[in-house]
Each structure stands twice: as C-alpha cells, then as structure tokens.
PDB file of N, CA and C in Angstrom:
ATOM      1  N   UNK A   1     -33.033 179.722-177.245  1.00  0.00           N
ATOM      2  CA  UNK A   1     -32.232 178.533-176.996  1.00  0.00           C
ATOM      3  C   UNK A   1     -32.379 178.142-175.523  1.00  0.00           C
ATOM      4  N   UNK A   2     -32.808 176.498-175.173  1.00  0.00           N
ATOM      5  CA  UNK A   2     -33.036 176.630-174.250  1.00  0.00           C
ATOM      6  C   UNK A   2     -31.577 176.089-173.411  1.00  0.00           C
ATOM      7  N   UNK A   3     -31.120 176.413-172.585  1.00  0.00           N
ATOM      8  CA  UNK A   3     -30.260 175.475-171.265  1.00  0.00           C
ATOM      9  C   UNK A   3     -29.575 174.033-172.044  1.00  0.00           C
ATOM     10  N   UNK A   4     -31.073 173.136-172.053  1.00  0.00           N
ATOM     11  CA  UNK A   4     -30.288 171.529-172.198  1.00  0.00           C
ATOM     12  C   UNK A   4     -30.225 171.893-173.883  1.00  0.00           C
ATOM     13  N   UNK A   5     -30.515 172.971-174.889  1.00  0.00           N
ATOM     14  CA  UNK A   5     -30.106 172.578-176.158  1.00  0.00           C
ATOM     15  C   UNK A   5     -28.931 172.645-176.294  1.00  0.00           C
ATOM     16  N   UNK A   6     -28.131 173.773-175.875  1.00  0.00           N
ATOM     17  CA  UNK A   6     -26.894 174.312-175.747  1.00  0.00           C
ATOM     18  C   UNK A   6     -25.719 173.226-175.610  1.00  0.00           C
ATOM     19  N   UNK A   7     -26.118 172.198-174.933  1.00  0.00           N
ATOM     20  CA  UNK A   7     -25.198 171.197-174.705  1.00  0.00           C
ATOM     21  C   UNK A   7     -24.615 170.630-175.810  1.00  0.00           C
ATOM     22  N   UNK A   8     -23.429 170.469-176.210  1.00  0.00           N
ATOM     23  CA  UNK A   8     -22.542 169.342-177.412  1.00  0.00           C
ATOM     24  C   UNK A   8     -22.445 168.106-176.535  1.00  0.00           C
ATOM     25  N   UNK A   9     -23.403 166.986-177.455  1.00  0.00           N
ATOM     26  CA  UNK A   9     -23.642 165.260-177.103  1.00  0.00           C
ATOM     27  C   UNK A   9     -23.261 164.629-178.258  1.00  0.00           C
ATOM     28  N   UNK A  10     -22.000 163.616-178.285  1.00  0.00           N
ATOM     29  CA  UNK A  10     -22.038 162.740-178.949  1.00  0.00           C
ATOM     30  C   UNK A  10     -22.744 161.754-179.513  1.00  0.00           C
ATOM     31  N   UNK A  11     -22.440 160.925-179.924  1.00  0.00           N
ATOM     32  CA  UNK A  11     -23.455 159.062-179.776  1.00  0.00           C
ATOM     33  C   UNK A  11     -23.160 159.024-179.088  1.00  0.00           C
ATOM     34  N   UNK A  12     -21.785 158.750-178.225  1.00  0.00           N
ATOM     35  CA  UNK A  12     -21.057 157.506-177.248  1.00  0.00           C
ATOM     36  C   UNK A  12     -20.928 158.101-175.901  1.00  0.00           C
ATOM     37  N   UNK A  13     -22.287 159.877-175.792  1.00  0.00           N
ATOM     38  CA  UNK A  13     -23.113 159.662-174.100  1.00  0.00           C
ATOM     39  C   UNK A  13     -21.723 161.234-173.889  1.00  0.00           C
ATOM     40  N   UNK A  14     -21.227 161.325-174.284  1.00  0.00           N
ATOM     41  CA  UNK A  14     -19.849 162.728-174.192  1.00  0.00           C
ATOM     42  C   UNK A  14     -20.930 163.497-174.037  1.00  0.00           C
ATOM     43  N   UNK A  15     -21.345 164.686-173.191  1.00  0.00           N
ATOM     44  CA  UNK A  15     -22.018 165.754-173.266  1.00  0.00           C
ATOM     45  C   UNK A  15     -21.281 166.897-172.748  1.00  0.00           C
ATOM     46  N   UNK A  16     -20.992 168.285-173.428  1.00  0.00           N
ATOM     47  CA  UNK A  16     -20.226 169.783-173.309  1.00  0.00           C
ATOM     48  C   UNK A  16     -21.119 170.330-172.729  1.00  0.00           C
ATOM     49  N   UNK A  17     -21.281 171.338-171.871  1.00  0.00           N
ATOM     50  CA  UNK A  17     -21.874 172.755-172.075  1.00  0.00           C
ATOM     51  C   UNK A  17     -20.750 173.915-172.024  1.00  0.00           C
ATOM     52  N   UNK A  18     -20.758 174.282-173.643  1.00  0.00           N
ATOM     53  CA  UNK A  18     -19.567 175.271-173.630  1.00  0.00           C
ATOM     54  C   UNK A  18     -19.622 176.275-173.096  1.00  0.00           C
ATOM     55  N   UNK A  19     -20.854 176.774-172.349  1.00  0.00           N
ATOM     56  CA  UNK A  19     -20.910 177.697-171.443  1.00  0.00           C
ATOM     57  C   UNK A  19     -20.508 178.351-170.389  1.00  0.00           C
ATOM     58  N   UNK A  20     -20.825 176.922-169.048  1.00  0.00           N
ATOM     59  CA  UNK A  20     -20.280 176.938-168.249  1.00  0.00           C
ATOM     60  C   UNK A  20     -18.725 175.963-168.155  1.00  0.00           C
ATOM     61  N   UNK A  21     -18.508 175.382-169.788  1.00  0.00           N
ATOM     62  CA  UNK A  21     -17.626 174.265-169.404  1.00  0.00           C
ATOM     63  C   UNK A  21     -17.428 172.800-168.691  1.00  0.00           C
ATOM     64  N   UNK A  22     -18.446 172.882-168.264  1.00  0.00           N
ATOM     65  CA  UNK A  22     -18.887 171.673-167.520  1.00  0.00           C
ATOM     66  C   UNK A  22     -18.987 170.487-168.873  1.00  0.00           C
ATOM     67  N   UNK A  23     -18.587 169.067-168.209  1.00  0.00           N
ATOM     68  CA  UNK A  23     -18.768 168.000-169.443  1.00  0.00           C
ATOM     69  C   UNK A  23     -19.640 166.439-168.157  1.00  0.00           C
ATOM     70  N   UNK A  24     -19.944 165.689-168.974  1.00  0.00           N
ATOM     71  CA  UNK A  24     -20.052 164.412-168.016  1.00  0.00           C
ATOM     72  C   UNK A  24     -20.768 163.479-168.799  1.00  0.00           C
ATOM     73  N   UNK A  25     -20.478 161.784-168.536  1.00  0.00           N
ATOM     74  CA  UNK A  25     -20.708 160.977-169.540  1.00  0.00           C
ATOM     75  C   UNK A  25     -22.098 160.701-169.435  1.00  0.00           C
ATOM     76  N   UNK A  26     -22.888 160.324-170.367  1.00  0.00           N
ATOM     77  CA  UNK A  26     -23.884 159.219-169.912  1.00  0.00           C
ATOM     78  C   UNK A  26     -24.015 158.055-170.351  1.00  0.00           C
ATOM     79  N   UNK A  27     -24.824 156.895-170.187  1.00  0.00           N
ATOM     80  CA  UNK A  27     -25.293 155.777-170.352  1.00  0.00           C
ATOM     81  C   UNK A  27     -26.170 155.797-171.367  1.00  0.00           C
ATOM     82  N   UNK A  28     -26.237 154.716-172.351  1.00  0.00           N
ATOM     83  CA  UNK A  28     -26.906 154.726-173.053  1.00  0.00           C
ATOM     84  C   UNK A  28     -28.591 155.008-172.406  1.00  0.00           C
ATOM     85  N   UNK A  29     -29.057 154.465-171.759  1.00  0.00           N
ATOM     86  CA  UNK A  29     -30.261 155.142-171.142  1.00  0.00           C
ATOM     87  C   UNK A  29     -30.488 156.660-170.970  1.00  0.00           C
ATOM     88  N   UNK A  30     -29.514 157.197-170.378  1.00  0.00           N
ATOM     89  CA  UNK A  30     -29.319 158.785-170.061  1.00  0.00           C
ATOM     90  C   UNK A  30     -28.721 159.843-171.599  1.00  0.00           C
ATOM     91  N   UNK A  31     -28.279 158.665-172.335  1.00  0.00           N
ATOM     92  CA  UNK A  31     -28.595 159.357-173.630  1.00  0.00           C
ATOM     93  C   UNK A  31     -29.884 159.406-174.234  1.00  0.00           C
ATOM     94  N   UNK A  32     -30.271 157.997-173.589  1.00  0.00           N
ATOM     95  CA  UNK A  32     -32.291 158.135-174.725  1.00  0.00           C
ATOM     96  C   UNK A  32     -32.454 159.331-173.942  1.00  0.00           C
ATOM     97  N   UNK A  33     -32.596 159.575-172.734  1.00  0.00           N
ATOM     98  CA  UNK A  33     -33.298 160.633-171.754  1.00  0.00           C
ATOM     99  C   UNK A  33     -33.739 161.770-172.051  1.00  0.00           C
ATOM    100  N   UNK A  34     -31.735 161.977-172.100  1.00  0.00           N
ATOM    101  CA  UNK A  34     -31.426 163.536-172.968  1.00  0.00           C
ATOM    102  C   UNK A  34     -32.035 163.735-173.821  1.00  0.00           C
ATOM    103  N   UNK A  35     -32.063 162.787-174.976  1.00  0.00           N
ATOM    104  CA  UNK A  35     -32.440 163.370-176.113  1.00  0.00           C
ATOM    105  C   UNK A  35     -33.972 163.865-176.532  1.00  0.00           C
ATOM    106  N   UNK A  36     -34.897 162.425-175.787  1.00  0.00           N
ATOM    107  CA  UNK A  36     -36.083 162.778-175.263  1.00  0.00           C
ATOM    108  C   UNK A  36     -36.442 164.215-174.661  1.00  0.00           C
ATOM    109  N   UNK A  37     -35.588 164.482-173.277  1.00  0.00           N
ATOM    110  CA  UNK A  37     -36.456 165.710-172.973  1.00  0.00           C
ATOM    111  C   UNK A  37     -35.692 167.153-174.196  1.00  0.00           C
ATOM    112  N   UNK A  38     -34.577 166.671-174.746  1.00  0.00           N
ATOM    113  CA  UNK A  38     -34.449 167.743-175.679  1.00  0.00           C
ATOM    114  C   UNK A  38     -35.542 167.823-177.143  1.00  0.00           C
ATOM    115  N   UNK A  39     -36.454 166.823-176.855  1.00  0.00           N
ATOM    116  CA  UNK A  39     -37.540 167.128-178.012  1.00  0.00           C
ATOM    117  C   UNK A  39     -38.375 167.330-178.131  1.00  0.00           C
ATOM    118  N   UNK A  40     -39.010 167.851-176.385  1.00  0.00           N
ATOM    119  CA  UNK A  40     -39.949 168.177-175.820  1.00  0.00           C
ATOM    120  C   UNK A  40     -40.888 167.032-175.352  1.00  0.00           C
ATOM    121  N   UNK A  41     -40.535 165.987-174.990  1.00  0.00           N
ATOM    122  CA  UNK A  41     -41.140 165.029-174.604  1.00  0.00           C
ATOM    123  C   UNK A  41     -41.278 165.042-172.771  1.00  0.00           C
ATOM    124  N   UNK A  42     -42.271 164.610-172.484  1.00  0.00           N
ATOM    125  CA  UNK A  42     -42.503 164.304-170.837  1.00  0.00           C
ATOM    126  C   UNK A  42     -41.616 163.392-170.495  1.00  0.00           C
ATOM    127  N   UNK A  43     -42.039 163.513-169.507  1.00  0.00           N
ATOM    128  CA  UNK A  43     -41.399 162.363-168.352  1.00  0.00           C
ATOM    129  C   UNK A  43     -41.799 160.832-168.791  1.00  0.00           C
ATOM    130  N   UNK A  44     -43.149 161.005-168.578  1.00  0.00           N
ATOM    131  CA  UNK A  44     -44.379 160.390-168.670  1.00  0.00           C
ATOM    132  C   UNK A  44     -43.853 159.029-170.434  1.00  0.00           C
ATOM    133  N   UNK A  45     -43.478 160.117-171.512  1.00  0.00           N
ATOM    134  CA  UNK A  45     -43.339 159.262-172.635  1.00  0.00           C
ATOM    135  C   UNK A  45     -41.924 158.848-172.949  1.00  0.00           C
ATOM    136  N   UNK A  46     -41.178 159.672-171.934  1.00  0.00           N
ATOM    137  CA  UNK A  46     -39.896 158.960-172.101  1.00  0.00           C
ATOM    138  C   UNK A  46     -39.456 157.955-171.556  1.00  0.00           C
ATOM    139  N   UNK A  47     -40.145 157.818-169.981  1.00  0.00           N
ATOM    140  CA  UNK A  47     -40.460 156.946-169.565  1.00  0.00           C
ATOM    141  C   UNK A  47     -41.109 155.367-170.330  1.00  0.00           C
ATOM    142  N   UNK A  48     -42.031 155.463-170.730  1.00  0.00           N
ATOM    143  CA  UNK A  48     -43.155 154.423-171.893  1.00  0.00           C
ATOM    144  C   UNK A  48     -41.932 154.025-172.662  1.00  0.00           C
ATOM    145  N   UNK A  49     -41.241 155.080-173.340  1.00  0.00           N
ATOM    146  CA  UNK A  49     -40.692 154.464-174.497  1.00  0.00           C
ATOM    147  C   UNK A  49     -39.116 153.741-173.907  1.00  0.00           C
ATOM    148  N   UNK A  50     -38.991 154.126-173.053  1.00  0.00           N
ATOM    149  CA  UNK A  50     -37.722 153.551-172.107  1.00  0.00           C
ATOM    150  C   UNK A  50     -37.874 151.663-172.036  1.00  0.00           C
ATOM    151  N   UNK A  51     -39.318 151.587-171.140  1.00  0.00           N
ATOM    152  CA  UNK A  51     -39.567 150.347-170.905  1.00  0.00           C
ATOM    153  C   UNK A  51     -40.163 149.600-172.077  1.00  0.00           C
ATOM    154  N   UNK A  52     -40.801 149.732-173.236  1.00  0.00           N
ATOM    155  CA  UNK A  52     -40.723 149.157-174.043  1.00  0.00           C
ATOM    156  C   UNK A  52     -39.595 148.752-175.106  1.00  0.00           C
ATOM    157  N   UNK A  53     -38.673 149.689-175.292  1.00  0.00           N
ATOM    158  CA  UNK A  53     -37.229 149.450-176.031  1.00  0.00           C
ATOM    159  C   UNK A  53     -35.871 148.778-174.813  1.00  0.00           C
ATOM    160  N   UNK A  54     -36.368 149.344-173.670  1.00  0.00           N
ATOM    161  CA  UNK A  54     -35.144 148.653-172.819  1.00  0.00           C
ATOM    162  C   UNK A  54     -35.384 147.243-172.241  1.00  0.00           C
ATOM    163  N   UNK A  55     -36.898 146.998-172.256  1.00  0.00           N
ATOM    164  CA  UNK A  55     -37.534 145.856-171.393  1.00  0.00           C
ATOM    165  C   UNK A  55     -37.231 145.943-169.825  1.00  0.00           C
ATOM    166  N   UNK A  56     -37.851 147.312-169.577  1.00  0.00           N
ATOM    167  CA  UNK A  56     -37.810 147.438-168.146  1.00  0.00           C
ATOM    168  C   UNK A  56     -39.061 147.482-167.549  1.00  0.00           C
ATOM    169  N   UNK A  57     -39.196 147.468-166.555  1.00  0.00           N
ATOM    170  CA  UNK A  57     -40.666 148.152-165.935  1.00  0.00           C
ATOM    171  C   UNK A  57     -40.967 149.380-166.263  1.00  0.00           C
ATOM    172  N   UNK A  58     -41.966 149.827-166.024  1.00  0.00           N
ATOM    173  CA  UNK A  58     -42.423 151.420-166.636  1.00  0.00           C
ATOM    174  C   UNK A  58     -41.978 152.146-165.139  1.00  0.00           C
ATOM    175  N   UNK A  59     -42.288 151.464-163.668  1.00  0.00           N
ATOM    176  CA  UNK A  59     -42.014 152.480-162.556  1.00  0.00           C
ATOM    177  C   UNK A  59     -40.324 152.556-162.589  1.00  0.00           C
ATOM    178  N   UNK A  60     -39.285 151.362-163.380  1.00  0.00           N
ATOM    179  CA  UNK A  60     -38.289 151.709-162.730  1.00  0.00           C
ATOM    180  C   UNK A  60     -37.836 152.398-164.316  1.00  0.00           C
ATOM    181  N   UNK A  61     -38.402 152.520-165.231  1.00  0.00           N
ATOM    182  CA  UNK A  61     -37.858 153.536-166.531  1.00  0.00           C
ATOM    183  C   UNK A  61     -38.298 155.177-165.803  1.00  0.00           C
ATOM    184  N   UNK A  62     -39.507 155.362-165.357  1.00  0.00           N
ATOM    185  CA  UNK A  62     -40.198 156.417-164.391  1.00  0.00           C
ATOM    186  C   UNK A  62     -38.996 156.662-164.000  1.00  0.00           C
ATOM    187  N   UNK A  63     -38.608 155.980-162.719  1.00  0.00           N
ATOM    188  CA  UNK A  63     -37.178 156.265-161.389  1.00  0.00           C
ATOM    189  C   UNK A  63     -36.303 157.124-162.495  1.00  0.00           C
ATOM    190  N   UNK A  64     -35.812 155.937-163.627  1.00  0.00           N
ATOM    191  CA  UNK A  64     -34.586 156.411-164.131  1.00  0.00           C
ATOM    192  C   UNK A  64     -34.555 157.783-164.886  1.00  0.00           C
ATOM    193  N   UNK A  65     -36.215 157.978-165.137  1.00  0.00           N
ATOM    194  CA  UNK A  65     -36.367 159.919-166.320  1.00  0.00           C
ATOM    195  C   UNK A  65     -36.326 160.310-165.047  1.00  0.00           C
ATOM    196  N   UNK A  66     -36.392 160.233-164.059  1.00  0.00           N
ATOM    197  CA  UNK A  66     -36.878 161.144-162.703  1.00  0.00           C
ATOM    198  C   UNK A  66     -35.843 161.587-162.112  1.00  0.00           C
ATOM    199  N   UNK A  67     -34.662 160.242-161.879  1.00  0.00           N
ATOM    200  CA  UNK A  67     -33.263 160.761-161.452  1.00  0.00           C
ATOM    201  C   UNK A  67     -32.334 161.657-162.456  1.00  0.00           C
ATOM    202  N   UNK A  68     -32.475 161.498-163.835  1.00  0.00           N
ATOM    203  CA  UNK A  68     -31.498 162.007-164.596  1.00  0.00           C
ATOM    204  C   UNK A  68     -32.260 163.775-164.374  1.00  0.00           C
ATOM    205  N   UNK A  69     -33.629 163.774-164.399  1.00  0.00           N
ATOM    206  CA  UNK A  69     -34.052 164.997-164.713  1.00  0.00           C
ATOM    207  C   UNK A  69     -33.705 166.078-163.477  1.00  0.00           C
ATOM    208  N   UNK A  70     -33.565 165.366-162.519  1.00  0.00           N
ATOM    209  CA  UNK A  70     -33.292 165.715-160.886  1.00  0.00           C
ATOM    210  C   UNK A  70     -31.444 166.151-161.032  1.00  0.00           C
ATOM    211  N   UNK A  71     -30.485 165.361-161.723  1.00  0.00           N
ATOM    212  CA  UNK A  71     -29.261 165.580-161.730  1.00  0.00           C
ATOM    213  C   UNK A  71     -29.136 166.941-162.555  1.00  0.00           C
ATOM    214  N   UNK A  72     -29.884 166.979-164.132  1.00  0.00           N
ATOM    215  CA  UNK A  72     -29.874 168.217-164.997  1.00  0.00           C
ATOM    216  C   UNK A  72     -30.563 169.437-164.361  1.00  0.00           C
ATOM    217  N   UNK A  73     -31.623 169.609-163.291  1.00  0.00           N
ATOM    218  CA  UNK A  73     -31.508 170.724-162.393  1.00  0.00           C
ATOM    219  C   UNK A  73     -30.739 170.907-161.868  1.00  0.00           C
ATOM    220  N   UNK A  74     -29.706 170.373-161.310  1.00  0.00           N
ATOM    221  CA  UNK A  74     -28.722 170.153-160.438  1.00  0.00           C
ATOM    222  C   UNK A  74     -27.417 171.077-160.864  1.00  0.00           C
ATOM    223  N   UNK A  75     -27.831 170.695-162.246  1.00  0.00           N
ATOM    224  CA  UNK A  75     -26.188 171.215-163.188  1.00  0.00           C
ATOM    225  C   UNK A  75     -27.619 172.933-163.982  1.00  0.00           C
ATOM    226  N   UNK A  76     -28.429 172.841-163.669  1.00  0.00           N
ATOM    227  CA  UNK A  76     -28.658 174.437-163.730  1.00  0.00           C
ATOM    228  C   UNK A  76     -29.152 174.451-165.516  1.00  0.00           C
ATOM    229  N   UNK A  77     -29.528 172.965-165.672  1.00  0.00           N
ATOM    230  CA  UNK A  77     -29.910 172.724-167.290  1.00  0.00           C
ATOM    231  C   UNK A  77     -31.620 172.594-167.648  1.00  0.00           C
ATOM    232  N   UNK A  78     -32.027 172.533-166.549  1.00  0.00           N
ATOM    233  CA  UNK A  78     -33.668 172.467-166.437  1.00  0.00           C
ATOM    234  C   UNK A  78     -33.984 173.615-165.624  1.00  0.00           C
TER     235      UNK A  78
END
C-alpha cells in the first residue's frame, strides 16, 4: 500500500489520511491530480489530460501537476 493510496477522498475534493489524521480540501483540478497520480500516471499525462478536459495550456496544467505533487511531498504522501 502505497502513502497517497491510504488516503479516504470523496467526490466533493474531502481527503483523510487516517494515519497520520491529517485531512485537506481540494479543487476539482487537485482532485483530477490525485486521482491521476493514484493510478500510476506521470506528470507528463496528467498534465495532457488536464489541458485538454480543462481547456488550459499544457505549461500551466504542467505548473498545476507540479505544485500539487510538491504540496503531497510536503504532507510525507510521495
């Protein structure tokens, strides 16, 4: 089991880790994220699939897998 599976995520972005107890919301974006890198997906395609379903740019869907993935080291989940 890895770290980010462990987490309890709603639809509506609620994420647990009953572990350490820690909780915090996300955005519908930072829910695609999550769920993405929980399915073994890159940066790289979560990114792609960000800016084609969100209609963003690909460098600022990039920024946005880059910052969330930077916060989930942070919390000791990557």
């Amino acid at each position: 089991m890895t770290k980010l599976s462990r987490l309890a995520v709603n639809e509506e972005g609620f994420a647990f880790d009953p572990v350490t107890g820690d909780s915090f919301v996300l955005n519908e974006t930072g829910l695609a994220i999550l769920k993405g890198l929980s399915n073994g997906k890159t940066v790289g395609q979560i990114a792609e699939e960000l800016s084609q379903s969100h209609e963003v740019e690909a460098l600022d869907a990039e920024h946005d897998v880059a910052d969330l993935v930077e916060r989930l080291r942070d919390f000791g989940l990557l």
